[in-house]
C-alpha atoms as a PDB file:
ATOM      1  CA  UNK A   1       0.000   0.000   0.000  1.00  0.00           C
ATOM      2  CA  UNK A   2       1.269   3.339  -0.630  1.00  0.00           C
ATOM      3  CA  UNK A   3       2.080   5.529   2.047  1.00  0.00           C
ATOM      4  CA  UNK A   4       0.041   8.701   1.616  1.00  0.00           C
ATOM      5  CA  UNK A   5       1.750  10.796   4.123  1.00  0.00           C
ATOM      6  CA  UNK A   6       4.868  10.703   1.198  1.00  0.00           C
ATOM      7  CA  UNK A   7       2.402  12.802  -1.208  1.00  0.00           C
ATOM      8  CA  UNK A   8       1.317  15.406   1.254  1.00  0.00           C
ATOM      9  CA  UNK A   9       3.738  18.589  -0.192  1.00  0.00           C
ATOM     10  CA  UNK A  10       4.099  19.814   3.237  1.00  0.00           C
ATOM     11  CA  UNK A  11       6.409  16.637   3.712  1.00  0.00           C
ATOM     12  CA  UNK A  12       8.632  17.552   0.589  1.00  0.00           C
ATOM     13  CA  UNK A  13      11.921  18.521   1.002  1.00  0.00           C
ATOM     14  CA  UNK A  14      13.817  22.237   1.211  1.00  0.00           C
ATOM     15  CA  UNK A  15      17.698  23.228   1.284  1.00  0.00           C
ATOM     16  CA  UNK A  16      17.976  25.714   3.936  1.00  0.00           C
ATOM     17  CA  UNK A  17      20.684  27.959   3.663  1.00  0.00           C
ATOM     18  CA  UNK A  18      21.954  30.432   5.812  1.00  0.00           C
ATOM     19  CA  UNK A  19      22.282  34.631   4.827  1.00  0.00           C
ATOM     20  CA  UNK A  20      25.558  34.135   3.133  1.00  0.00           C
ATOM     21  CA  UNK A  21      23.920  31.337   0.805  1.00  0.00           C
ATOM     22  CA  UNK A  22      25.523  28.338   2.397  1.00  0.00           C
ATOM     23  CA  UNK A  23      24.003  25.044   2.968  1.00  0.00           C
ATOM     24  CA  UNK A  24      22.519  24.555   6.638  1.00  0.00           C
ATOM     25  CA  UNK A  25      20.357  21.551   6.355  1.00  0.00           C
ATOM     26  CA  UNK A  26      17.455  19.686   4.835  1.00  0.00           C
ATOM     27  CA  UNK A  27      13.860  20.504   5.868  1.00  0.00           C
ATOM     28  CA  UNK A  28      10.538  19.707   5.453  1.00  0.00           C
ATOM     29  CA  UNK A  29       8.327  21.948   3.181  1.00  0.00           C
ATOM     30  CA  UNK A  30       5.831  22.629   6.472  1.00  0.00           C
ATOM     31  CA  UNK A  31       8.872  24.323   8.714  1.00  0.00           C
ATOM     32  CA  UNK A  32       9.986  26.086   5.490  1.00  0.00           C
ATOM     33  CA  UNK A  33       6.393  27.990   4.999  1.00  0.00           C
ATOM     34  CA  UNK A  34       6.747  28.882   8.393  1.00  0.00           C
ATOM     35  CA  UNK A  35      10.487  30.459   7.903  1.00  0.00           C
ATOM     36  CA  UNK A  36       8.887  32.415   5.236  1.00  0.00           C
ATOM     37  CA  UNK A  37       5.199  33.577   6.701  1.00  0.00           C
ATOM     38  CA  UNK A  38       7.058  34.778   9.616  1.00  0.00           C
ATOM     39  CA  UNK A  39       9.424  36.777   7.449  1.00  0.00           C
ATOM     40  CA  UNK A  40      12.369  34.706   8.837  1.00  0.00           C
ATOM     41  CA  UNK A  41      13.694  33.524   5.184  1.00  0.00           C
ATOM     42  CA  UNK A  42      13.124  34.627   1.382  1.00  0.00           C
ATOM     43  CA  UNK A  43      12.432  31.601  -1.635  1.00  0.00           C
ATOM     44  CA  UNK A  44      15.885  31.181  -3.667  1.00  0.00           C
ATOM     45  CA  UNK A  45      14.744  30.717  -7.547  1.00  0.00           C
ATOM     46  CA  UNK A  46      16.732  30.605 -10.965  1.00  0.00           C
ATOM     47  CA  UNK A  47      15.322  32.517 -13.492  1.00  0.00           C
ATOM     48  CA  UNK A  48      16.551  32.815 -16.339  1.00  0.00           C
ATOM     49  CA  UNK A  49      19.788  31.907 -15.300  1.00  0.00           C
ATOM     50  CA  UNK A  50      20.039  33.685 -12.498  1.00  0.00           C
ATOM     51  CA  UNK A  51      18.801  33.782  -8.898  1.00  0.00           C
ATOM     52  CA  UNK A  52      16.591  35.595  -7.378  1.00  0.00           C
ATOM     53  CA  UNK A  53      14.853  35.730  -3.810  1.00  0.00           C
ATOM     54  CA  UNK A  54      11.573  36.216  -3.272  1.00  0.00           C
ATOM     55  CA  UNK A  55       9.371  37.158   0.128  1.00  0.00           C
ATOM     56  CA  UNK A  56       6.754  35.399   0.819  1.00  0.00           C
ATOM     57  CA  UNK A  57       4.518  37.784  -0.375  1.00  0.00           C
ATOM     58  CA  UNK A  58       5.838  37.868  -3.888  1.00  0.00           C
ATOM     59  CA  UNK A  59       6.347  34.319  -3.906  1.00  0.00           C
ATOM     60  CA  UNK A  60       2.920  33.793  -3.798  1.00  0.00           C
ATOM     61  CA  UNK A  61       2.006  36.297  -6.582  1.00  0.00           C
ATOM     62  CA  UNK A  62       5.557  34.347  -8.656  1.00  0.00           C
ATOM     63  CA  UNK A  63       3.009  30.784  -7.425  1.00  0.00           C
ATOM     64  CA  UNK A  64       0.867  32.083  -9.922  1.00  0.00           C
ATOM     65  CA  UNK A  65       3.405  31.930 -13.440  1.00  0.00           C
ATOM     66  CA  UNK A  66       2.113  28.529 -15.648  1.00  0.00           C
ATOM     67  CA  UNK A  67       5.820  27.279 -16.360  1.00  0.00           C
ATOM     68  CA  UNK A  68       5.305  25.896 -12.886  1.00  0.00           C
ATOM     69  CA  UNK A  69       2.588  23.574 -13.372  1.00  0.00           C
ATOM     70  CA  UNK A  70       4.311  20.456 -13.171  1.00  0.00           C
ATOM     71  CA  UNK A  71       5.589  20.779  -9.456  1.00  0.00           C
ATOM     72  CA  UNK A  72       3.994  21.091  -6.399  1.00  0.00           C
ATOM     73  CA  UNK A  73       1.820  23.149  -4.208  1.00  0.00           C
ATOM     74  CA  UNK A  74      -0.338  24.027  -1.270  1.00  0.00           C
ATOM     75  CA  UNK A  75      -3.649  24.340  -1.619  1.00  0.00           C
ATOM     76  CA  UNK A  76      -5.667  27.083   1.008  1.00  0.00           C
ATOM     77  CA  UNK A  77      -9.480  28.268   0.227  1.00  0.00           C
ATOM     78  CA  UNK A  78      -8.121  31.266  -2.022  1.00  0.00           C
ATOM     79  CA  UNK A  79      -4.728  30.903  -3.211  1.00  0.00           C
ATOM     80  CA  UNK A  80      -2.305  28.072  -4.399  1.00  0.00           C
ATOM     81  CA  UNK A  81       1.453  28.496  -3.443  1.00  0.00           C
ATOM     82  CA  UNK A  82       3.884  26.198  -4.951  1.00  0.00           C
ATOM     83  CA  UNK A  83       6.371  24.819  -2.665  1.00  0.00           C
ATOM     84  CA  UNK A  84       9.768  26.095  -2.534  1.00  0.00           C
ATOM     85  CA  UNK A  85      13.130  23.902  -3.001  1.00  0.00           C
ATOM     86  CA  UNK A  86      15.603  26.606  -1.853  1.00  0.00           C
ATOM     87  CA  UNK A  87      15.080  29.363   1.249  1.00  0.00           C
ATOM     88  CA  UNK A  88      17.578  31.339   2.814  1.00  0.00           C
ATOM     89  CA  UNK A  89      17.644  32.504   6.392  1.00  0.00           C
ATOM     90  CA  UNK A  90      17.504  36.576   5.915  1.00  0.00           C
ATOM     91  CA  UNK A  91      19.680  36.869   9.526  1.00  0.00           C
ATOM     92  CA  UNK A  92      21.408  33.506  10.455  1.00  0.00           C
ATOM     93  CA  UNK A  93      24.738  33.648   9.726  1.00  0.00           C
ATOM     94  CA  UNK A  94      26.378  30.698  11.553  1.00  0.00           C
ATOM     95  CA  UNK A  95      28.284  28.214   9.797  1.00  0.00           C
ATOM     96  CA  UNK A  96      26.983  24.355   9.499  1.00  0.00           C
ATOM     97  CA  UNK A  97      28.896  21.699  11.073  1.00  0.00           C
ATOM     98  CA  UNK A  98      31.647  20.298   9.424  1.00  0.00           C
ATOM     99  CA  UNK A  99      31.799  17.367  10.952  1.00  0.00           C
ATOM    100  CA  UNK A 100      28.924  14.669  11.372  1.00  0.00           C
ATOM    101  CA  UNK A 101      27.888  13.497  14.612  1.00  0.00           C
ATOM    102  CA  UNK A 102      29.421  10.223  15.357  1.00  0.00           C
ATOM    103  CA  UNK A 103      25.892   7.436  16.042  1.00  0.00           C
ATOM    104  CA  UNK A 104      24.179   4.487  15.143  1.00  0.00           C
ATOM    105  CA  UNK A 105      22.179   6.000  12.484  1.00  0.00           C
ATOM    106  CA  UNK A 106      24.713   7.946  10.598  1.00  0.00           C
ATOM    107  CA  UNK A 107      27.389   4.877  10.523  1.00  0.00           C
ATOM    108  CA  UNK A 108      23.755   3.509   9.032  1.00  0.00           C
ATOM    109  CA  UNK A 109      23.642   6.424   6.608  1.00  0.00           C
ATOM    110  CA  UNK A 110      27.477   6.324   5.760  1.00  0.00           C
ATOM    111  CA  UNK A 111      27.252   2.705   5.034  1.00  0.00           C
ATOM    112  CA  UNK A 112      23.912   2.878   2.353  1.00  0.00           C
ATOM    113  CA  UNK A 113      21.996   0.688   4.976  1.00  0.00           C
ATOM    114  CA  UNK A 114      24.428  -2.126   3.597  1.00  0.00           C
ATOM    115  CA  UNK A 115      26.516  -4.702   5.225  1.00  0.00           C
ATOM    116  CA  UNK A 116      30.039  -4.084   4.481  1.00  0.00           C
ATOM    117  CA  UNK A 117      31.039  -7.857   4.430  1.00  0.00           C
ATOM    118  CA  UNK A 118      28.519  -9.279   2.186  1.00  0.00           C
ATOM    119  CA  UNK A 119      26.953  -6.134   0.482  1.00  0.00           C
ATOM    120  CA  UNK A 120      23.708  -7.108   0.974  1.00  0.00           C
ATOM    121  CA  UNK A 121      21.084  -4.355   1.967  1.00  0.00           C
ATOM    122  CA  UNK A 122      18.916  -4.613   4.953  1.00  0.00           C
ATOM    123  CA  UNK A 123      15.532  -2.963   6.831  1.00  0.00           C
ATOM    124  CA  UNK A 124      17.100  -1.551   9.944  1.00  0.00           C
ATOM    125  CA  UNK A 125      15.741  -4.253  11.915  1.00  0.00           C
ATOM    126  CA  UNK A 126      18.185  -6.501  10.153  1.00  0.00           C
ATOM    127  CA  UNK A 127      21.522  -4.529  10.931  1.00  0.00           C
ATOM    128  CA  UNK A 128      24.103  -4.017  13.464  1.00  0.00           C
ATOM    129  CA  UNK A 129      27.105  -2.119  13.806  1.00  0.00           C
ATOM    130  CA  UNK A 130      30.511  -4.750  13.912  1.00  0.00           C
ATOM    131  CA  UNK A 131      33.867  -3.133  15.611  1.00  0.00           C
ATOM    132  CA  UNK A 132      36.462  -4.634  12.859  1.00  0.00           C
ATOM    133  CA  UNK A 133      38.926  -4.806  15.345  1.00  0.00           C
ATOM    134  CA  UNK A 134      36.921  -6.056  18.275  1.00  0.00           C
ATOM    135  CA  UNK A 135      36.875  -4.217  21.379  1.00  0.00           C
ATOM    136  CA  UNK A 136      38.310  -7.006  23.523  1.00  0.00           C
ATOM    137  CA  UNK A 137      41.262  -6.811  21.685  1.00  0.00           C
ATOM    138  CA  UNK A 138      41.543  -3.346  21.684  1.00  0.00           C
ATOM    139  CA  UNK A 139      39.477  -1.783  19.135  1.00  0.00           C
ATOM    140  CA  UNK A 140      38.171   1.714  19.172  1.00  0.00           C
ATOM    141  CA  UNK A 141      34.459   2.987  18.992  1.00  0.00           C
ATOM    142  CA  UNK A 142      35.374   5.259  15.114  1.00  0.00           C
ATOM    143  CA  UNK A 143      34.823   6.357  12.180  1.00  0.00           C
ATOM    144  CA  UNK A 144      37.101   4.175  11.091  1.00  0.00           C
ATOM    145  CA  UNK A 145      36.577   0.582  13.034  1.00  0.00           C
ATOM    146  CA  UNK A 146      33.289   0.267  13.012  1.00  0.00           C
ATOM    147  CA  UNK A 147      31.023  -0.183   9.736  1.00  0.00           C
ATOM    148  CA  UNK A 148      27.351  -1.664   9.388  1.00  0.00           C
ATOM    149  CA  UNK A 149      26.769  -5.253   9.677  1.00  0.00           C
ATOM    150  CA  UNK A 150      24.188  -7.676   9.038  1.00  0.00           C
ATOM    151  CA  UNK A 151      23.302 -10.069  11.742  1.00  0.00           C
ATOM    152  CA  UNK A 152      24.178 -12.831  10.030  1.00  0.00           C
ATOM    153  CA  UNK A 153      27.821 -11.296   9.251  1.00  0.00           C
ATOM    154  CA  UNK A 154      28.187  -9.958  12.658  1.00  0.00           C
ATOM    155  CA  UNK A 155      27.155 -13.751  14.142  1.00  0.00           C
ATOM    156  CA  UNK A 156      29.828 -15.336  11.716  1.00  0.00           C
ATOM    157  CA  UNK A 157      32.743 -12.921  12.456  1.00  0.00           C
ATOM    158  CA  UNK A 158      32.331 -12.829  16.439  1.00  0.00           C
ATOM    159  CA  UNK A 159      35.236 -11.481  17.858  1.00  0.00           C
ATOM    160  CA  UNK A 160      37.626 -12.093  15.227  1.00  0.00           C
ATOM    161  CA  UNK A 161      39.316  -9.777  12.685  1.00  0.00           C
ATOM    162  CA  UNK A 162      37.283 -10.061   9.259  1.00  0.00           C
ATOM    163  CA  UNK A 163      40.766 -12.149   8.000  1.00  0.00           C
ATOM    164  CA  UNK A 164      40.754 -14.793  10.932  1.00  0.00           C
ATOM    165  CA  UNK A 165      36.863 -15.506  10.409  1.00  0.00           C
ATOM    166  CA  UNK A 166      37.541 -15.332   6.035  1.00  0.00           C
ATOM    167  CA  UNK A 167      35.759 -12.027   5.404  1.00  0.00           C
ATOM    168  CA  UNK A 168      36.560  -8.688   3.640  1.00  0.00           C
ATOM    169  CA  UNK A 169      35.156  -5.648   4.001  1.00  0.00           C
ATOM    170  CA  UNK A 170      33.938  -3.982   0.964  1.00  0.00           C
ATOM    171  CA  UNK A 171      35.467  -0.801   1.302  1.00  0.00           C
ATOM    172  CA  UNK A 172      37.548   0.892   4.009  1.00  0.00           C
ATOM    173  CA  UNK A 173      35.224   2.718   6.773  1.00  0.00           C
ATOM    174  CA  UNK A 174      36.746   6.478   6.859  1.00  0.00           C
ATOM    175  CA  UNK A 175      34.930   9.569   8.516  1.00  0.00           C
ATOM    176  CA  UNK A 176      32.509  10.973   5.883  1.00  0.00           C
ATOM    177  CA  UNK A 177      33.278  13.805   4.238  1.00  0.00           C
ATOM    178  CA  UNK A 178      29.858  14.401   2.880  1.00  0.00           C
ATOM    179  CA  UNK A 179      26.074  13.959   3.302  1.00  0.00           C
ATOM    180  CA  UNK A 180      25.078  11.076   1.750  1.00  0.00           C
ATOM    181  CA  UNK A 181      21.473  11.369   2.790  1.00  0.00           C
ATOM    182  CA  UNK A 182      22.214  14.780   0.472  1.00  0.00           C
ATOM    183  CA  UNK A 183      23.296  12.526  -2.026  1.00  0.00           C
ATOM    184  CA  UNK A 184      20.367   9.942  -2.695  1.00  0.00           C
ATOM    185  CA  UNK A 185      18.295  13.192  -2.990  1.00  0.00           C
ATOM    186  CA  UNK A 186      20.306  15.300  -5.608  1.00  0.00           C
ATOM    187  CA  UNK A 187      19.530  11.810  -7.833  1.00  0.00           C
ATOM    188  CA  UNK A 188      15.825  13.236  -7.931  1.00  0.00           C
ATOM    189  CA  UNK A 189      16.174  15.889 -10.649  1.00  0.00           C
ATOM    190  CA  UNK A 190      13.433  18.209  -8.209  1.00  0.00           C
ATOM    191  CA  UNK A 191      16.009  18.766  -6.230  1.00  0.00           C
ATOM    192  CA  UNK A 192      18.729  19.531  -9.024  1.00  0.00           C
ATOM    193  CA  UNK A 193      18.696  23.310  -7.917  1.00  0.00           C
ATOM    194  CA  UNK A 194      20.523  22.296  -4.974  1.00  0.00           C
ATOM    195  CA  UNK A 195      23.845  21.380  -6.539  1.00  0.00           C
ATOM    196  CA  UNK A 196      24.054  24.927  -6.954  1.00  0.00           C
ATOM    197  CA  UNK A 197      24.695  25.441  -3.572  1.00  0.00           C
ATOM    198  CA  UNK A 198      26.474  22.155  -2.315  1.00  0.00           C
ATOM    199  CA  UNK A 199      29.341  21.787  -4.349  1.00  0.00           C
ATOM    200  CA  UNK A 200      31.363  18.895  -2.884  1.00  0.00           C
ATOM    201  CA  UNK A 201      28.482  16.592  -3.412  1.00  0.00           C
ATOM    202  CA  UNK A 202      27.732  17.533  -6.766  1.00  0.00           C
ATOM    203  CA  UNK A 203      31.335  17.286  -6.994  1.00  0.00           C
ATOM    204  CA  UNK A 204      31.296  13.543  -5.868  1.00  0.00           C
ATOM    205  CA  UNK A 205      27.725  12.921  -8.141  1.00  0.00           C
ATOM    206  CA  UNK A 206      29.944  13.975 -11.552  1.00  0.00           C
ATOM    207  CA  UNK A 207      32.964  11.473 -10.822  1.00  0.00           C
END
């Protein structure tokens, strides 16, 4: 059955960037209308060639151009607003982080949801995280020891290294250096603006 909460445009996706035009986060549509209707951000669009912000006020009236009519919008008793890929904070100026936080979920993320010994994909359910060096034996809690396992690899290699129970590791665990959550979503050409403004990924995308 398809989950309906995936088609509601308030659930869609929005680069957030902060006044200097540099990539914050991801988030949803709903928290971006509220940026804007509060006069916290301005829409980021290419025209033309070139980009241009809008308030909200104008972005509604710019909601209203037909070469938009095959993307999305919100729907209230009078108007129809088309949802926004790009806003920019109009006073934040902090940096992002440039590292990731070091947990379960983004080892998950770094990893594809796959287990690095026999590439197989799993539900989360179905995957643990495996110290390559084990712990007893002096292994650290890193980056770069610890990659996503199934439970059926993890079971096999026990407290071995991957060599003494016959395994290999698909690819050497190292600190990521990017958002790959970013990544799967640049594939969907609605979000193609964004490589605008997130150059190392679109960067890693072209090679």
């Amino acid at each position: 059955m398809e989950d309906k909460t995936n088609l509601n445009p308030l659930n869609s996706n929005v680069l957030l960037l902060n006044k200097y035009y540099i990539a914050l986060r991801v988030i949803s549509a709903r928290r971006a209308f509220l940026f804007l209707a509060k006069d916290y951000a301005e829409v980021i669009n290419k025209n033309n060639g070139r980009f241009e912000g809008y308030r909200f006020y104008h972005w509604i009236k710019e909601s209203g151009n037909d070469g938009y009519l095959d993307d999305e919008y919100i729907h209230t008793p009078t108007l129809r607003i088309l949802v926004p890929r790009v806003i920019r904070l109009l006073e934040y100026d902090k940096m992002p982080r440039r590292e990731w936080k070091f947990n379960r979920k983004n080892i998950m993320i770094r990893d594809n949801y796959q287990c690095q010994y026999c590439g197989k994909k799993y539900s989360l359910g179905f995957l643990t995280i495996d110290h390559i060096i084990p712990r007893s034996r002096g292994g650290t809690t890193s980056w770069v020891n610890v990659v996503t396992s199934c439970t059926k690899c993890n079971t096999k290699k026990g407290g071995r290294l991957p060599q003494e129970a016959g395994m290999n590791l698909i690819k050497k665990p190292q600190a990521p250096k990017f958002d790959h959550s970013l990544m799967r979503l640049l594939i969907n050409p609605k979000y193609s603006i964004w490589k605008e403004f997130i150059k190392d990924i679109s960067t890693k995308l072209s090679t």
